[in-house]
Protein backbone atom coordinates (compact mmCIF):
# COMPACT_ATOMS: atom_id res chain seq x y z
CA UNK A 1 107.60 112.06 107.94
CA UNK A 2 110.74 110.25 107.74
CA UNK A 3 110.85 106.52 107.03
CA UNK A 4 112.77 103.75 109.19
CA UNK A 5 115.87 103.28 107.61
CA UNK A 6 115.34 99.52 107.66
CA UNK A 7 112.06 99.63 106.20
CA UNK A 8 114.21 101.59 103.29
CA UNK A 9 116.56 99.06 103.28
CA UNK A 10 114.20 95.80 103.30
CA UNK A 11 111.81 97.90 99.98
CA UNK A 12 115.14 98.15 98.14
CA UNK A 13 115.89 94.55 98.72
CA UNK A 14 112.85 93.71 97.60
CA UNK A 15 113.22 95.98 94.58
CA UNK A 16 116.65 94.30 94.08
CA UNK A 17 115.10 91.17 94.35
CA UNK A 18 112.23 91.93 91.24
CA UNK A 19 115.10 93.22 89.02
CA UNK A 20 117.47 89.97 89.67
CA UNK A 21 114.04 88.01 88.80
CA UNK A 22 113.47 90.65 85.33
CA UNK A 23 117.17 89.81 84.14
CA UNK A 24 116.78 86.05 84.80
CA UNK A 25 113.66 85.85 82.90
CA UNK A 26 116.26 87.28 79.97
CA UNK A 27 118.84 85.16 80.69
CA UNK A 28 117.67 81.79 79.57
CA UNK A 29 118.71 81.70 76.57
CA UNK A 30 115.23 80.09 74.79
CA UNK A 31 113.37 83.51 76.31
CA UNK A 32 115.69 85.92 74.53
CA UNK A 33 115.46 84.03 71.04
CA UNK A 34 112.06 84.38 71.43
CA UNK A 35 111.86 87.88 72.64
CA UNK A 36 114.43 88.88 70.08
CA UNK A 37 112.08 87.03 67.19
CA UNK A 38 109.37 89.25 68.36
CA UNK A 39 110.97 92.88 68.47
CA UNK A 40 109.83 93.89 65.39
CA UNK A 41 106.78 91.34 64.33
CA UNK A 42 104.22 90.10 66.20
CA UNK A 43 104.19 86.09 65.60
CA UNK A 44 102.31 83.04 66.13
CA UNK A 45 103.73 79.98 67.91
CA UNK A 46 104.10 77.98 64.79
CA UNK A 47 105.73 80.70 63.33
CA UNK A 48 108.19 80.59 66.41
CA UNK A 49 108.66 77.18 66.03
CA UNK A 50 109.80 77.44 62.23
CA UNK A 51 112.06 80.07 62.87
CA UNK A 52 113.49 79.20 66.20
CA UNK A 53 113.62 75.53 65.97
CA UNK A 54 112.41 75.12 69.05
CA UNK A 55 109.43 72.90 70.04
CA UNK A 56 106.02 74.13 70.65
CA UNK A 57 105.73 73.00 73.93
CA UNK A 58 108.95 74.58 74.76
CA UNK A 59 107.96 78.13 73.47
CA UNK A 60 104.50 78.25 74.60
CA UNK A 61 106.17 77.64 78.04
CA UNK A 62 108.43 80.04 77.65
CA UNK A 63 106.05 82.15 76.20
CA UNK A 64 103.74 82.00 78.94
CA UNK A 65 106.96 83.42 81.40
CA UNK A 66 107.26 86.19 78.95
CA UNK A 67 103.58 87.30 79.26
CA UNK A 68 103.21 86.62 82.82
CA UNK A 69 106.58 89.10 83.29
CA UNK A 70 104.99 91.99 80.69
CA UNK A 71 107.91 91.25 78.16
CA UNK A 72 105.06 90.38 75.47
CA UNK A 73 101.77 90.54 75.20
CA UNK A 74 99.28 88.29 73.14
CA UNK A 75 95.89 89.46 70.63
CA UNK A 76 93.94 86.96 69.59
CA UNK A 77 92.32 86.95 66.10
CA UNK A 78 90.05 83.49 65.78
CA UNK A 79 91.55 80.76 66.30
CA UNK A 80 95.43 82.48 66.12
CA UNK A 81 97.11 84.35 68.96
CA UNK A 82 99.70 86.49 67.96
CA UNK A 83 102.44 87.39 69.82
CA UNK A 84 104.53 90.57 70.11
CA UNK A 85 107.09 92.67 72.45
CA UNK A 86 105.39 95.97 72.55
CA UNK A 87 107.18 97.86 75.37
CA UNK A 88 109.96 99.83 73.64
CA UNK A 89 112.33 99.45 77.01
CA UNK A 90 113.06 96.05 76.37
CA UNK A 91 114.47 97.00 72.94
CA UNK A 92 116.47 99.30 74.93
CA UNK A 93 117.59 97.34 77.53
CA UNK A 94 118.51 94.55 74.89
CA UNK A 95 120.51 97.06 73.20
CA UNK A 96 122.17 98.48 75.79
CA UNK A 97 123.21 94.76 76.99
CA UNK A 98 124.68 94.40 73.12
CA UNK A 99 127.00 97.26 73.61
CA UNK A 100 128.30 96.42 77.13
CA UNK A 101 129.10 92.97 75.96
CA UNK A 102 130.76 94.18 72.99
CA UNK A 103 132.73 96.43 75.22
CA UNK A 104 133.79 93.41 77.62
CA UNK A 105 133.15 90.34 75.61
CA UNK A 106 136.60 88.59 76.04
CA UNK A 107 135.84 89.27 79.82
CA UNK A 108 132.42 87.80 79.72
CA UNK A 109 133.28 84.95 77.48
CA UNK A 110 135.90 83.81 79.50
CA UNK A 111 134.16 84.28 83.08
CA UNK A 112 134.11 81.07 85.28
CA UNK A 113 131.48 81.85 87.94
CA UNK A 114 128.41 82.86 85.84
C-alpha cells in the first residue's frame, strides 16, 4: 500500500520536530558541561557541582532533562545516585559537532542570528 503523501510529509515534520528538540537539549550550554563531565565517568551530583561549578539545584535540573531525553541514565547505590552517559552515539554526535565547528569556527563565532 502506498501512503498519502501528506501523511509522509506531516511524520517527517514531526520527526524534524524531535530532532530540533534532541539538539536543543545540547545546546544549553549547562547540559553539555554536564554531559561532557559524564562521557567517560559516571558521577554524583556533588561531584558535578565541584567540578562544574555549577549549583546543585541547577544540575539536578538539568540533569533531570538529560534523563528524561535518554542522554544519561542514573544507578543508585544507597543513598548515592550516580550518573553516567552510556549511549556511545552521543560521544559521536559530540564529536562529530567538534570537527564541523573546527572546520567553520570563524563562521560560527561570528554568526548574528543564532
Amino acid at each position: 500500500m502506498f501512503q498519502d503523501s501528506s501523511a509522509t510529509k506531516t511524520q517527517e515534520r514531526l520527526q524534524d520536530e524531535l530532532v530540533s528538540k534532541f539538539f536543543h537539549a545540547l545546546a544549553n550550554p549547562a547540559r553539555l558541561q554536564i554531559a561532557l563531565a559524564l562521557l567517560d565517568e559516571e558521577k554524583r551530583v556533588g561531584q558535578l557541582v565541584d567540578e562544574l561549578g555549577m549549583k546543585q539545584s541547577q544540575i539536578s535540573n538539568q540533569l533531570s532533562c538529560l534523563k528524561w531525553c535518554g542522554f544519561v541514565t542514573a544507578r543508585q547505590e544507597g543513598k548515592c545516585v550516580y550518573y553516567r552517559v552510556t549511549d556511545p552515539r552521543v560521544r559521536q554526535i559530540i564529536e562529530l559537532a567538534r570537527q564541523v565547528v573546527a572546520d567553520h569556527a570563524e563562521h560560527i563565532s561570528s554568526c548574528t542570528r543564532i
